[in-house]
PDB file of N, CA and C in Angstrom:
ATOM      1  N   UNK A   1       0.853  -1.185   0.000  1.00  0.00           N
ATOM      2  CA  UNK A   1       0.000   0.000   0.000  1.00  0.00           C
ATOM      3  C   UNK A   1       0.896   1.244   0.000  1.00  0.00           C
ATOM      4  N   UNK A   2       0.849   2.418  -0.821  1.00  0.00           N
ATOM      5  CA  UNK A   2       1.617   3.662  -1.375  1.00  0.00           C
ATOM      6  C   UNK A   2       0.929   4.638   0.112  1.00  0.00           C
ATOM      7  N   UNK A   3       1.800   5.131   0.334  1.00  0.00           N
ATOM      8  CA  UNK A   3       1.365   5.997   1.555  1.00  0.00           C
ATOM      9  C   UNK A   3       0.119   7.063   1.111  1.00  0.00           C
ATOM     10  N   UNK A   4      -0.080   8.020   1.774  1.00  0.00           N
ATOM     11  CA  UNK A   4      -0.911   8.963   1.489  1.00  0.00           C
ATOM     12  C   UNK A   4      -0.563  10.200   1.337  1.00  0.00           C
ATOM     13  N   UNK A   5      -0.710  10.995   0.274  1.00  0.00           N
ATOM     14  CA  UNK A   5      -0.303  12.164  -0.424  1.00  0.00           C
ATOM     15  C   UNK A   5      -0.325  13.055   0.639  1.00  0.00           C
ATOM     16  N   UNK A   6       0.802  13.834   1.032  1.00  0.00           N
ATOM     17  CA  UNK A   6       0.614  15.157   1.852  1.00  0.00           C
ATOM     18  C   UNK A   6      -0.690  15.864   0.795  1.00  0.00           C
ATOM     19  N   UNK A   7      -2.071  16.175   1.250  1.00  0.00           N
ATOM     20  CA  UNK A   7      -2.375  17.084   0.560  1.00  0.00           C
ATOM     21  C   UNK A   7      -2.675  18.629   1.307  1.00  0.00           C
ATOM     22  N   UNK A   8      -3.008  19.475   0.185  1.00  0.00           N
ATOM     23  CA  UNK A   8      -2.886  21.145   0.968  1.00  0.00           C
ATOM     24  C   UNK A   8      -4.693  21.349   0.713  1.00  0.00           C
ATOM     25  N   UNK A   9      -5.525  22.048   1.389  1.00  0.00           N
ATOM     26  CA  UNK A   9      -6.647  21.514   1.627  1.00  0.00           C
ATOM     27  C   UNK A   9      -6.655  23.641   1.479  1.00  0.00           C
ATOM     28  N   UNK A  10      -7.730  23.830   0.406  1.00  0.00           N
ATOM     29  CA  UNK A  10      -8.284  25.100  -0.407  1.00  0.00           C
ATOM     30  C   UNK A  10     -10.148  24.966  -0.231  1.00  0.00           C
ATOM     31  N   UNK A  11     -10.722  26.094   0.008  1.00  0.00           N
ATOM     32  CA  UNK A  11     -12.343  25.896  -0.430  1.00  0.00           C
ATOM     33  C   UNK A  11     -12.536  27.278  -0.738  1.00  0.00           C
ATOM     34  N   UNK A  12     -13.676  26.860  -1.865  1.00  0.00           N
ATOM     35  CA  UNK A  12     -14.337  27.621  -2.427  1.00  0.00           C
ATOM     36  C   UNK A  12     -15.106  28.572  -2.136  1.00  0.00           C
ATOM     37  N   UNK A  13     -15.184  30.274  -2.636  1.00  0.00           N
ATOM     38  CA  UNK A  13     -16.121  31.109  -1.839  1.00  0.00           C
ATOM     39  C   UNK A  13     -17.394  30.397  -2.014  1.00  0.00           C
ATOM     40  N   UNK A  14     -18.176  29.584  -2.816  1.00  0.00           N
ATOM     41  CA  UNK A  14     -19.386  28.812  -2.572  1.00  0.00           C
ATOM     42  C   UNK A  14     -19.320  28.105  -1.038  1.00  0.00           C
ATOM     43  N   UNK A  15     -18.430  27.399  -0.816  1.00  0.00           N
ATOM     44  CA  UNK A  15     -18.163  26.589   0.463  1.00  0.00           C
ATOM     45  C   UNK A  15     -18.239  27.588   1.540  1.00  0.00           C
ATOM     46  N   UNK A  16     -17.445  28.792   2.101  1.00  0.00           N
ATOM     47  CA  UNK A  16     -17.336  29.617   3.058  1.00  0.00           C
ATOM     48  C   UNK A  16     -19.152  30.443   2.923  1.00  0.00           C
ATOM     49  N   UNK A  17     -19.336  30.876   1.804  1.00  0.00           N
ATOM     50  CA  UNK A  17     -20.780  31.235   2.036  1.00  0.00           C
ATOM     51  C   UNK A  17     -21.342  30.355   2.690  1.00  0.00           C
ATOM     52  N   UNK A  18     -21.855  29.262   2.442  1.00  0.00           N
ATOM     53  CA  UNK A  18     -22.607  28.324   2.675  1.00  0.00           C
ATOM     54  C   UNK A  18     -22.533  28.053   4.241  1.00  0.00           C
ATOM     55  N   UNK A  19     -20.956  28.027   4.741  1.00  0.00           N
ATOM     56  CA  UNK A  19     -20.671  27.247   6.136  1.00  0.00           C
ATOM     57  C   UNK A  19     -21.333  28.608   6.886  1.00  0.00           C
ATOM     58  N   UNK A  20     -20.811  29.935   6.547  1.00  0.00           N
ATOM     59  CA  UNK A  20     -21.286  30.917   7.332  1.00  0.00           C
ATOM     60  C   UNK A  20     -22.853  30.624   7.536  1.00  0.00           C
ATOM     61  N   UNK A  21     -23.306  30.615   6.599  1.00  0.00           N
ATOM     62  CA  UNK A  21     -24.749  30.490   6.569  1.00  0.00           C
ATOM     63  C   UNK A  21     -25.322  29.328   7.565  1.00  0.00           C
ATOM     64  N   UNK A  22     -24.748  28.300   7.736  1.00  0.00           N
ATOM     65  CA  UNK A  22     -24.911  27.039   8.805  1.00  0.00           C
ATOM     66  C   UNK A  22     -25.646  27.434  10.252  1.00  0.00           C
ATOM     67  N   UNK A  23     -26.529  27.134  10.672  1.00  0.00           N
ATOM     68  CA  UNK A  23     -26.484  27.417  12.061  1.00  0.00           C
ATOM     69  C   UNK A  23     -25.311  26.971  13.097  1.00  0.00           C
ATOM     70  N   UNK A  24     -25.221  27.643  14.358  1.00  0.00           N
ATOM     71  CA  UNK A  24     -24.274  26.756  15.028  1.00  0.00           C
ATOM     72  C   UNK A  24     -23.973  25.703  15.077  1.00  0.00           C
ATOM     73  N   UNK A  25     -25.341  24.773  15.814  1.00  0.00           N
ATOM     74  CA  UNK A  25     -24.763  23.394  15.659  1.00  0.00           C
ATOM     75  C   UNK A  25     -24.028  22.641  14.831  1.00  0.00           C
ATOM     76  N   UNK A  26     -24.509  23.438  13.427  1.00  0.00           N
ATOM     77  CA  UNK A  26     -24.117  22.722  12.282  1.00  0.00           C
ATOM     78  C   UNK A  26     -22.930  23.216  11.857  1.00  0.00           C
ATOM     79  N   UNK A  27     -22.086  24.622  11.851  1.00  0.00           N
ATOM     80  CA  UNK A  27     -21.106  24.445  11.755  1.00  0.00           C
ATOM     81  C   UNK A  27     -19.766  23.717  12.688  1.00  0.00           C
ATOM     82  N   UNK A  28     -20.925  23.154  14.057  1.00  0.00           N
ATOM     83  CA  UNK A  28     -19.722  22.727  15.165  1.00  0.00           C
ATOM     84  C   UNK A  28     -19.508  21.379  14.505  1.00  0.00           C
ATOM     85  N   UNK A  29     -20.756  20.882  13.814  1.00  0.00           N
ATOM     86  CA  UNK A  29     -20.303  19.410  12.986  1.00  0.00           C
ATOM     87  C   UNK A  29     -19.420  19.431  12.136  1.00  0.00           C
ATOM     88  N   UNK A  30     -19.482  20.769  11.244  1.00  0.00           N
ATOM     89  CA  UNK A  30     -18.455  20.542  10.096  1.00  0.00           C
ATOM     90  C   UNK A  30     -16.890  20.975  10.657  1.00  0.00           C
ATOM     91  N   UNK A  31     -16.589  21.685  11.741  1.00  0.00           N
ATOM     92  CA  UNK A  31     -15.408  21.915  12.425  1.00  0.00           C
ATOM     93  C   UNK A  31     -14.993  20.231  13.155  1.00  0.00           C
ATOM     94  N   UNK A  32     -16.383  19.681  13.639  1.00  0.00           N
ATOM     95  CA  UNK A  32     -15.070  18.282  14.391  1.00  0.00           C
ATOM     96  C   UNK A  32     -15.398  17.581  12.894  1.00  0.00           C
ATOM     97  N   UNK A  33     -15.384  17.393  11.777  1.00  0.00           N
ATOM     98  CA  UNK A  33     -15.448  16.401  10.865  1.00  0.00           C
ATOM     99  C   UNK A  33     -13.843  16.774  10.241  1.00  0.00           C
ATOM    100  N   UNK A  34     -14.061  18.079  10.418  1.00  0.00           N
ATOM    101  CA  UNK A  34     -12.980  18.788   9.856  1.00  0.00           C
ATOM    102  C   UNK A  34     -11.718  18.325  10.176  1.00  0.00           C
ATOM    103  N   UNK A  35     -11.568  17.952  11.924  1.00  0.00           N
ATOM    104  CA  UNK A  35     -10.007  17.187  12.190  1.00  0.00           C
ATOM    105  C   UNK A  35      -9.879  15.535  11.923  1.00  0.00           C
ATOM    106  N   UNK A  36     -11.015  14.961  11.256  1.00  0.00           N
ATOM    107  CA  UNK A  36     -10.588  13.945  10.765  1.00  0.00           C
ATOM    108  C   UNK A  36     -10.281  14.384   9.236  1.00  0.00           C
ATOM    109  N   UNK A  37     -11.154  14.933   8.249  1.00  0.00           N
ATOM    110  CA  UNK A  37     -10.894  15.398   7.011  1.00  0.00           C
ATOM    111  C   UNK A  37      -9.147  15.633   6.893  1.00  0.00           C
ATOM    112  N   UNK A  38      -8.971  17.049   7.600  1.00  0.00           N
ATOM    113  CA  UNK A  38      -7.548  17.118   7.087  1.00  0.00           C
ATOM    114  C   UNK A  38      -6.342  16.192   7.514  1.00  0.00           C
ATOM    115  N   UNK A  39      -6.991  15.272   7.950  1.00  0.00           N
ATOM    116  CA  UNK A  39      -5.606  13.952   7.976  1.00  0.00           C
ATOM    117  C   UNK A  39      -6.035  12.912   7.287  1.00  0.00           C
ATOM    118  N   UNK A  40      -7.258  12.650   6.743  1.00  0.00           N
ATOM    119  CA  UNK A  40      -7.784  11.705   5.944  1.00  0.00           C
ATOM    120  C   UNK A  40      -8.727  12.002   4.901  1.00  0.00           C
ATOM    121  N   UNK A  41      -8.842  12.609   3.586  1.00  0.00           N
ATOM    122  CA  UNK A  41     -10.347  12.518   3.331  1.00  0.00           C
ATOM    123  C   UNK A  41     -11.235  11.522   3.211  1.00  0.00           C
ATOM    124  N   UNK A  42     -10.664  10.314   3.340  1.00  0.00           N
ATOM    125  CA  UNK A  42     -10.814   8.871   2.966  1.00  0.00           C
ATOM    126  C   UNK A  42     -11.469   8.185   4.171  1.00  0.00           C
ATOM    127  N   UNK A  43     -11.069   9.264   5.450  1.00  0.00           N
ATOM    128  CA  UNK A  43     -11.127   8.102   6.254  1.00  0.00           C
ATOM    129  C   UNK A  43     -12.503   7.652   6.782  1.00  0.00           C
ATOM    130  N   UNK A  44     -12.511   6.063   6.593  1.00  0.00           N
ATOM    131  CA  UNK A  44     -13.877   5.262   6.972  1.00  0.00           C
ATOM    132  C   UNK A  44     -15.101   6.456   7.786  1.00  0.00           C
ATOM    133  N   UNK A  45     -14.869   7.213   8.900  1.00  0.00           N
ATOM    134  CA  UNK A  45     -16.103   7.923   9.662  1.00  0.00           C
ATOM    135  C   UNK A  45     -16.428   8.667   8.939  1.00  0.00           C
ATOM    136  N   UNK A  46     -15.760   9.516   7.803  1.00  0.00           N
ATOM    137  CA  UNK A  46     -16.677  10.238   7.106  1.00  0.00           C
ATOM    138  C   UNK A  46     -17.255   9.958   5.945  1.00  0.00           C
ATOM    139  N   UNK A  47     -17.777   8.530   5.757  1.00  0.00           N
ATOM    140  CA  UNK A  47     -18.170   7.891   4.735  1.00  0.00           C
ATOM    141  C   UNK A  47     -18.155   8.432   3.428  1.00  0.00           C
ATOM    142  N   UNK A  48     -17.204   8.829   2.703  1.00  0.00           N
ATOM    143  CA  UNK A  48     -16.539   9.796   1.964  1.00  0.00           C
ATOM    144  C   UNK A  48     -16.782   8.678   0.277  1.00  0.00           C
ATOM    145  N   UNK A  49     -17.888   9.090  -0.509  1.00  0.00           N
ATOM    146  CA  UNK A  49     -17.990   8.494  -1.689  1.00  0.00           C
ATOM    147  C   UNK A  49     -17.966   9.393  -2.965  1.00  0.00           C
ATOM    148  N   UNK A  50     -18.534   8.683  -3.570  1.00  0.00           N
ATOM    149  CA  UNK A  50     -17.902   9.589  -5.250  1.00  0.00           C
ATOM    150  C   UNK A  50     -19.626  10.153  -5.729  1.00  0.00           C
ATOM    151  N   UNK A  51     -19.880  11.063  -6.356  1.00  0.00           N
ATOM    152  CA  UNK A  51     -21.004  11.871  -6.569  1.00  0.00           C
ATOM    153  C   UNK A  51     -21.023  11.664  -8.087  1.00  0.00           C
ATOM    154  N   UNK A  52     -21.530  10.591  -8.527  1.00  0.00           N
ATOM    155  CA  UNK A  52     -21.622  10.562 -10.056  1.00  0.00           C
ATOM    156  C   UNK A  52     -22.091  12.006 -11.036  1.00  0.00           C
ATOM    157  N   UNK A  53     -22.905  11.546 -10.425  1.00  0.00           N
ATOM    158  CA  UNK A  53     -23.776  13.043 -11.431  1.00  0.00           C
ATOM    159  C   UNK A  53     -23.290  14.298 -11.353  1.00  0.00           C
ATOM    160  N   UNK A  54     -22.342  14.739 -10.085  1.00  0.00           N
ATOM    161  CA  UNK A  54     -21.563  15.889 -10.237  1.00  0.00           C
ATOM    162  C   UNK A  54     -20.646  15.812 -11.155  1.00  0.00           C
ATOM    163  N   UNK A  55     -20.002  14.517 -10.678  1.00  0.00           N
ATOM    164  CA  UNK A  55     -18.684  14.136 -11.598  1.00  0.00           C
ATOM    165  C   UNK A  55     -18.674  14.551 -12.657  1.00  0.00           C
ATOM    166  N   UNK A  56     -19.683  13.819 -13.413  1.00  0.00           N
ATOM    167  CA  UNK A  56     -20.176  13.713 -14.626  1.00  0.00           C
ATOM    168  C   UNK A  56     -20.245  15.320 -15.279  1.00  0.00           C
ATOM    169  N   UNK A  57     -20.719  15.921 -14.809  1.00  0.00           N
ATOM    170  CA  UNK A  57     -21.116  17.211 -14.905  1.00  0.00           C
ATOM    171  C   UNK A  57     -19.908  18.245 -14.867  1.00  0.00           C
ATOM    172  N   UNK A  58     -19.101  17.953 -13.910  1.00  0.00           N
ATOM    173  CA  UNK A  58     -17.764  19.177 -13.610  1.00  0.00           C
ATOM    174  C   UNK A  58     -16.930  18.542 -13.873  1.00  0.00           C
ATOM    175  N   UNK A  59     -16.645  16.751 -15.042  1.00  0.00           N
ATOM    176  CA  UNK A  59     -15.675  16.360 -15.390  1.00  0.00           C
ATOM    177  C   UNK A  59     -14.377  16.268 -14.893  1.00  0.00           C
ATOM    178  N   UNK A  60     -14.671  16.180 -13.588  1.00  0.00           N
ATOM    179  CA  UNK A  60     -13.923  15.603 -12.327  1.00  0.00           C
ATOM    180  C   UNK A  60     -14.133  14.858 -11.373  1.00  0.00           C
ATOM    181  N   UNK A  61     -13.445  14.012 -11.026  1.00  0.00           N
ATOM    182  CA  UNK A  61     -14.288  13.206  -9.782  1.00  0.00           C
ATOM    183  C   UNK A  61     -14.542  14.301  -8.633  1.00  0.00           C
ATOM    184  N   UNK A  62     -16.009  14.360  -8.267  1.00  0.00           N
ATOM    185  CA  UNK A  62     -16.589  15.322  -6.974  1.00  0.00           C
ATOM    186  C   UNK A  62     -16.824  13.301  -5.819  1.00  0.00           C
ATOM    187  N   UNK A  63     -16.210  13.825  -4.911  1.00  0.00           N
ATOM    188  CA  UNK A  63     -16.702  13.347  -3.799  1.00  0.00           C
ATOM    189  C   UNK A  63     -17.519  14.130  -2.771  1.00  0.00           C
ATOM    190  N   UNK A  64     -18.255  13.535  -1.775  1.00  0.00           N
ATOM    191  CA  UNK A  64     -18.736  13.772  -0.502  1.00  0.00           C
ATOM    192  C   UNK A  64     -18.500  13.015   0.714  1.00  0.00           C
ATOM    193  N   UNK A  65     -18.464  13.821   1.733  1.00  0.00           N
ATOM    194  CA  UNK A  65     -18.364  13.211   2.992  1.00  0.00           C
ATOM    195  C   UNK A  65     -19.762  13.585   3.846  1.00  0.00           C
ATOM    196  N   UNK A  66     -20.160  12.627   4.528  1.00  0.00           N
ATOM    197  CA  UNK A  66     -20.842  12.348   5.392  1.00  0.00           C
ATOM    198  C   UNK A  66     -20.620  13.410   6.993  1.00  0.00           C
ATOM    199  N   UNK A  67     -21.281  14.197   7.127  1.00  0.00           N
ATOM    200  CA  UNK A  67     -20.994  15.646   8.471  1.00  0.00           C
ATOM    201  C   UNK A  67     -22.128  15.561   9.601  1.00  0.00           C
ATOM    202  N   UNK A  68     -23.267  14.698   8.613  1.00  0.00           N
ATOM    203  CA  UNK A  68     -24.599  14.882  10.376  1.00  0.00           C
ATOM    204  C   UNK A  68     -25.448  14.038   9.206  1.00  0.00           C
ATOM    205  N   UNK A  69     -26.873  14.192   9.937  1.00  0.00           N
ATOM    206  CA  UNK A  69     -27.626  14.139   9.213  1.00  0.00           C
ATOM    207  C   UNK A  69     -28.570  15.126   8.644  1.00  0.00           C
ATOM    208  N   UNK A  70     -28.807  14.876   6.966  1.00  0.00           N
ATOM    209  CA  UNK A  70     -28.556  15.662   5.996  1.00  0.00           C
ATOM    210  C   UNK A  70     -27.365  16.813   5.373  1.00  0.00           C
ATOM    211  N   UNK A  71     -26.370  16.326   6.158  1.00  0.00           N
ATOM    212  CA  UNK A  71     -25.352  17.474   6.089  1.00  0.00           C
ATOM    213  C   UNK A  71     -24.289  17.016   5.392  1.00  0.00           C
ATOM    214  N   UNK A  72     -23.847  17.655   4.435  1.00  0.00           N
ATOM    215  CA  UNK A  72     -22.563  17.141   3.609  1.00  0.00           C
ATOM    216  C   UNK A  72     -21.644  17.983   2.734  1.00  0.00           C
ATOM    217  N   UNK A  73     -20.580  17.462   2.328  1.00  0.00           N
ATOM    218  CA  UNK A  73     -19.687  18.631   2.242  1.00  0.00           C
ATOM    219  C   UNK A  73     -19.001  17.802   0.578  1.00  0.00           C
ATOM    220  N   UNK A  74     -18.578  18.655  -0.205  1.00  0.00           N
ATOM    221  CA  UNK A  74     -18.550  18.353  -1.497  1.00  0.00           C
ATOM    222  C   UNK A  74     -16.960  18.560  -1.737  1.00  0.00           C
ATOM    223  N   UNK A  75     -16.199  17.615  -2.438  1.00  0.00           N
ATOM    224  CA  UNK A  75     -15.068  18.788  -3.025  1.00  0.00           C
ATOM    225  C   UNK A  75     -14.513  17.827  -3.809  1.00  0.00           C
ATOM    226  N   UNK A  76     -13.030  17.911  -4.754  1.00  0.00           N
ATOM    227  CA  UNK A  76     -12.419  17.114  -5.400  1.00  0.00           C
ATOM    228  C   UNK A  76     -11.286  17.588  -5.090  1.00  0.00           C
ATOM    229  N   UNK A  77     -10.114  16.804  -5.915  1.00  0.00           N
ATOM    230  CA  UNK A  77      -8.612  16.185  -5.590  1.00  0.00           C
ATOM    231  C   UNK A  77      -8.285  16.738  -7.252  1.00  0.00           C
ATOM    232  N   UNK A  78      -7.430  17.782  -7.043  1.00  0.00           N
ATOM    233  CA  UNK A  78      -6.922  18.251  -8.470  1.00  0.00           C
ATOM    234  C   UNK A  78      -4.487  18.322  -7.745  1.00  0.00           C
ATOM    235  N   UNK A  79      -4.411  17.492  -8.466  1.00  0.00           N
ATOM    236  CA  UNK A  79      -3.030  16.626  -7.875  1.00  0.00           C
ATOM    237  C   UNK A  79      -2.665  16.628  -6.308  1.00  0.00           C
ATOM    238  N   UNK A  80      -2.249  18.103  -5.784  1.00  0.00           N
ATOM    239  CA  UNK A  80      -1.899  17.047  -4.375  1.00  0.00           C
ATOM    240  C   UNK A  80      -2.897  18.653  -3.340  1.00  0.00           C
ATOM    241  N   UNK A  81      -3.916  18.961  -4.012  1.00  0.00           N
ATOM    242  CA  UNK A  81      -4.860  19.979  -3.689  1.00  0.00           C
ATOM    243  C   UNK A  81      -6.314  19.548  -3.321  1.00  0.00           C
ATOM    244  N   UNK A  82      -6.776  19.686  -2.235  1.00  0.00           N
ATOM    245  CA  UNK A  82      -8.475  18.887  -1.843  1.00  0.00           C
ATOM    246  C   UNK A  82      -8.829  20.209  -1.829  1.00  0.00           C
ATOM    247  N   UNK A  83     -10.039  20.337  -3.030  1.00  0.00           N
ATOM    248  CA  UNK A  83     -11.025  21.407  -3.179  1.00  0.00           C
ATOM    249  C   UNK A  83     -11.972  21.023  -2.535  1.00  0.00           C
ATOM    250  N   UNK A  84     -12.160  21.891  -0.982  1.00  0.00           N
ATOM    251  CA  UNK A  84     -13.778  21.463  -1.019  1.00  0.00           C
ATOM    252  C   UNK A  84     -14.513  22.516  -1.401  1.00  0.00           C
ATOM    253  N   UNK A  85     -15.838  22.842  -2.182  1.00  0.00           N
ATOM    254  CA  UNK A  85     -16.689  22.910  -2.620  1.00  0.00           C
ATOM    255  C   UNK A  85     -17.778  23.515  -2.279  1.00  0.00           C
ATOM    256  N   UNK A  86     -18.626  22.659  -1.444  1.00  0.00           N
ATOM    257  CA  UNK A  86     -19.475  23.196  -1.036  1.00  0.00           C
ATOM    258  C   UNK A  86     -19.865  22.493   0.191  1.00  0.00           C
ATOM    259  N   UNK A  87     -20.798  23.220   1.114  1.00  0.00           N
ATOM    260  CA  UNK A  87     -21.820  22.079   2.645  1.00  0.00           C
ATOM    261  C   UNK A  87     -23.409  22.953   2.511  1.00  0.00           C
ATOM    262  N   UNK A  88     -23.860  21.301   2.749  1.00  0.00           N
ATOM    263  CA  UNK A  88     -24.938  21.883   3.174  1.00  0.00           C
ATOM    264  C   UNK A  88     -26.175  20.554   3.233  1.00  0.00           C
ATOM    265  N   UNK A  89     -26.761  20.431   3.063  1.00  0.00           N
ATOM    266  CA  UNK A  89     -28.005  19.310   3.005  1.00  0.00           C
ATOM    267  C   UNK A  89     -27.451  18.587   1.504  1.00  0.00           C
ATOM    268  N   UNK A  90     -28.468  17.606   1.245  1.00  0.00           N
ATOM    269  CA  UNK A  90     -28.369  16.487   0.018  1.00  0.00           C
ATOM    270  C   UNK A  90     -28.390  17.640  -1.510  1.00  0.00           C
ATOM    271  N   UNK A  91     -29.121  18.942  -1.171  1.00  0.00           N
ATOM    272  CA  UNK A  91     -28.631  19.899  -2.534  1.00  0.00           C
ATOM    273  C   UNK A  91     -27.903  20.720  -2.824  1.00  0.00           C
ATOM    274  N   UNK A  92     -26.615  19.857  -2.106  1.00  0.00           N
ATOM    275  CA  UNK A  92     -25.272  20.406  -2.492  1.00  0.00           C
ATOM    276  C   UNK A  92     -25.050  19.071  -3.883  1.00  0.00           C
ATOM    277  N   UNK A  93     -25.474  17.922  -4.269  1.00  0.00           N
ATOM    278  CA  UNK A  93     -25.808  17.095  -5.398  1.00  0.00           C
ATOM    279  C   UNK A  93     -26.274  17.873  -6.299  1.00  0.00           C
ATOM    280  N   UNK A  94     -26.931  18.550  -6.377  1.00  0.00           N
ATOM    281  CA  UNK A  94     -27.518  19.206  -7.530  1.00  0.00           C
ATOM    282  C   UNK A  94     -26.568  20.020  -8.136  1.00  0.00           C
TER     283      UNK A  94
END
């Protein structure tokens, strides 16, 4: 198994709008998801899968991770850079 890429972790003014916009609780979810994220995006608790139809669409692989319920956070891997994207409920998919 190849170790894991130092990556440098960037988000989008879509993403910072959005988190501001969060109520508290909900940004306290995306802050503790957050210290597993930047040492793993992969890792198993944030059930972190691939978003076809974004993909498809922004001709990049878009993943999501799993933050609460209904809550989720969007981004992709452009070489050793994790864009995240966007948070917010299931129409951050759209």
């Amino acid at each position: 198994m190849s170790p894991r890429p130092a990556y440098r972790f960037k988000a989008t003014p879509q993403f910072w709008k959005r988190f501001y916009a969060l109520p508290p609780d909900r940004k306290d979810a995306v802050r503790a998801a957050w210290q597993v994220f930047k040492n793993d995006p992969f890792d198993a608790r944030l059930g972190t899968h691939k978003i076809h139809g974004l993909s498809a669409r922004a001709g990049v692989t878009v993943y999501s991770v799993v933050l609460g319920p209904d809550l989720r956070a969007v981004f992709h891997i452009i070489g050793d850079t994790v864009w995240t994207l966007d948070v917010g409920s299931h129409a951050v998919y759209r």
